[in-house]
Protein backbone atom coordinates (compact mmCIF):
# COMPACT_ATOMS: atom_id res chain seq x y z
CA UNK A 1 9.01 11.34 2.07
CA UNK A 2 10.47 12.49 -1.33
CA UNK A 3 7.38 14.40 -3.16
CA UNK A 4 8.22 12.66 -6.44
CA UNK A 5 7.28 9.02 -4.80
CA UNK A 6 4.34 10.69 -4.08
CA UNK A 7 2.26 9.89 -7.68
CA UNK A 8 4.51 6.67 -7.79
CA UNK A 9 3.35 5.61 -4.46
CA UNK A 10 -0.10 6.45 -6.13
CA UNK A 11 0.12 4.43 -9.07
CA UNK A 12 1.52 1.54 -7.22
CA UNK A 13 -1.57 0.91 -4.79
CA UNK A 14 -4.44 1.80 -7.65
CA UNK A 15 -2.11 -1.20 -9.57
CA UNK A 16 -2.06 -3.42 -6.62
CA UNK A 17 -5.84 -2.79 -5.83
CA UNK A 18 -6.84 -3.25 -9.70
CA UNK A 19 -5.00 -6.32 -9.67
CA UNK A 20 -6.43 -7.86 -6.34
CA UNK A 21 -10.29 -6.74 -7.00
CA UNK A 22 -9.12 -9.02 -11.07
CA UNK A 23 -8.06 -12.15 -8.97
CA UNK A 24 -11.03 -12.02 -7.12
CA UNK A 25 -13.10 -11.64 -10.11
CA UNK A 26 -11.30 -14.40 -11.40
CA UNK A 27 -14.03 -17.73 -9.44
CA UNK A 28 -16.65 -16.05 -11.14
CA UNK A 29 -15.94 -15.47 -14.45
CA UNK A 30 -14.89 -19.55 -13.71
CA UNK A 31 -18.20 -19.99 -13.00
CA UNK A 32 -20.18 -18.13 -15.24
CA UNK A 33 -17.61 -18.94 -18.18
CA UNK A 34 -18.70 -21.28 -21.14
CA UNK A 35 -14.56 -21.20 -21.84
CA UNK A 36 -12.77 -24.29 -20.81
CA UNK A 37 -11.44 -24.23 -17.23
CA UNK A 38 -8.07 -25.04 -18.13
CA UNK A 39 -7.59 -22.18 -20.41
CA UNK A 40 -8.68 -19.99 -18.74
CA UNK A 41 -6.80 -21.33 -15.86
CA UNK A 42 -3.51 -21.16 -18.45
CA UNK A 43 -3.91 -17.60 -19.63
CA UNK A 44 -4.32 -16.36 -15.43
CA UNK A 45 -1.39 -18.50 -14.45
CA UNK A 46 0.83 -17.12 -18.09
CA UNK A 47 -0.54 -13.66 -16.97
CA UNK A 48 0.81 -14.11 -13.24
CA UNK A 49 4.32 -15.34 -14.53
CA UNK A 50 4.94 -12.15 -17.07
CA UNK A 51 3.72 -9.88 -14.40
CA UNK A 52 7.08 -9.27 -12.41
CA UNK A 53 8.89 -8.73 -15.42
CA UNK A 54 6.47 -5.77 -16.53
CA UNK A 55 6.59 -4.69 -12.95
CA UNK A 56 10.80 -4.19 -13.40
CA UNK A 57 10.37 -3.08 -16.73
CA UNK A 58 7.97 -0.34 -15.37
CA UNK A 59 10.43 0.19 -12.79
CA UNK A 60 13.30 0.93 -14.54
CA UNK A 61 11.10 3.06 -17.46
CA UNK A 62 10.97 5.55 -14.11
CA UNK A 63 14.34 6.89 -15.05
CA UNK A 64 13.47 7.58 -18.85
CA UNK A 65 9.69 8.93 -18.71
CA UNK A 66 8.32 11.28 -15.68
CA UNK A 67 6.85 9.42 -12.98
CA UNK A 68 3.39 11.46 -13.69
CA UNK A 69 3.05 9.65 -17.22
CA UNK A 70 3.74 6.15 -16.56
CA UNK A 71 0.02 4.94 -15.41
CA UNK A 72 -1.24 6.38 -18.92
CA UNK A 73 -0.80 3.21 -21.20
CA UNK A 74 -2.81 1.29 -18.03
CA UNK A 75 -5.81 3.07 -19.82
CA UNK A 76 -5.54 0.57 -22.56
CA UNK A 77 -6.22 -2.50 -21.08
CA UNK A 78 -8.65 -1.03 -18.82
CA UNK A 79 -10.39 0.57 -22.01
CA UNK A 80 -10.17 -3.01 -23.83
CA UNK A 81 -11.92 -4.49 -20.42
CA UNK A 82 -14.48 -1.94 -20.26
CA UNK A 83 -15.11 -2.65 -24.06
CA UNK A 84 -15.48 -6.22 -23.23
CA UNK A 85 -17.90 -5.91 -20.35
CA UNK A 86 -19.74 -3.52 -22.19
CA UNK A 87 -20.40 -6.00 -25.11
CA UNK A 88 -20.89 -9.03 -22.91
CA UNK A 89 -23.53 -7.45 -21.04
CA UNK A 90 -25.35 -6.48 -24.19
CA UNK A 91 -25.20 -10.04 -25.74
């Protein structure tokens, strides 16, 4: 295997994991939720649809940025998350 699909390969399954351990998340904050069912139902299904075109668009930003630097703007939403979390748990 090439060693520069190496940290890609890397990034890939941390995004797939991240994304599978959110949709499981996703019956519980249903349940525990005082926001409407059907938006939050909208924003997951919105979310879902945009997510293959940021997967090509991260795809093709391979070619322009080195591969070691692309999973650095994932700290942002996982920073705004942690942020949220943080501040639900202390309400």
């Amino acid at each position: 295997m090439d060693t520069d699909l190496l940290p890609l390969l890397g990034v890939t399954i941390a995004t797939f994991v991240g994304t599978t351990l959110g949709n499981l998340l996703m019956p519980v904050v249903l349940r525990v939720s005082e926001t409407p069912r059907r938006q939050i139902t909208t924003g997951f299904q919105s979310g879902s649809a945009v997510t293959p075109l940021l997967c090509a668009m991260g795809t093709a930003l391979t070619s322009v940025v080195p591969v070691q630097r692309i999973g650095l703007p994932g700290a942002i939403p996982l920073s705004l998350g942690v942020l949220g979390l943080v501040s639900a748990l202390r309400a």
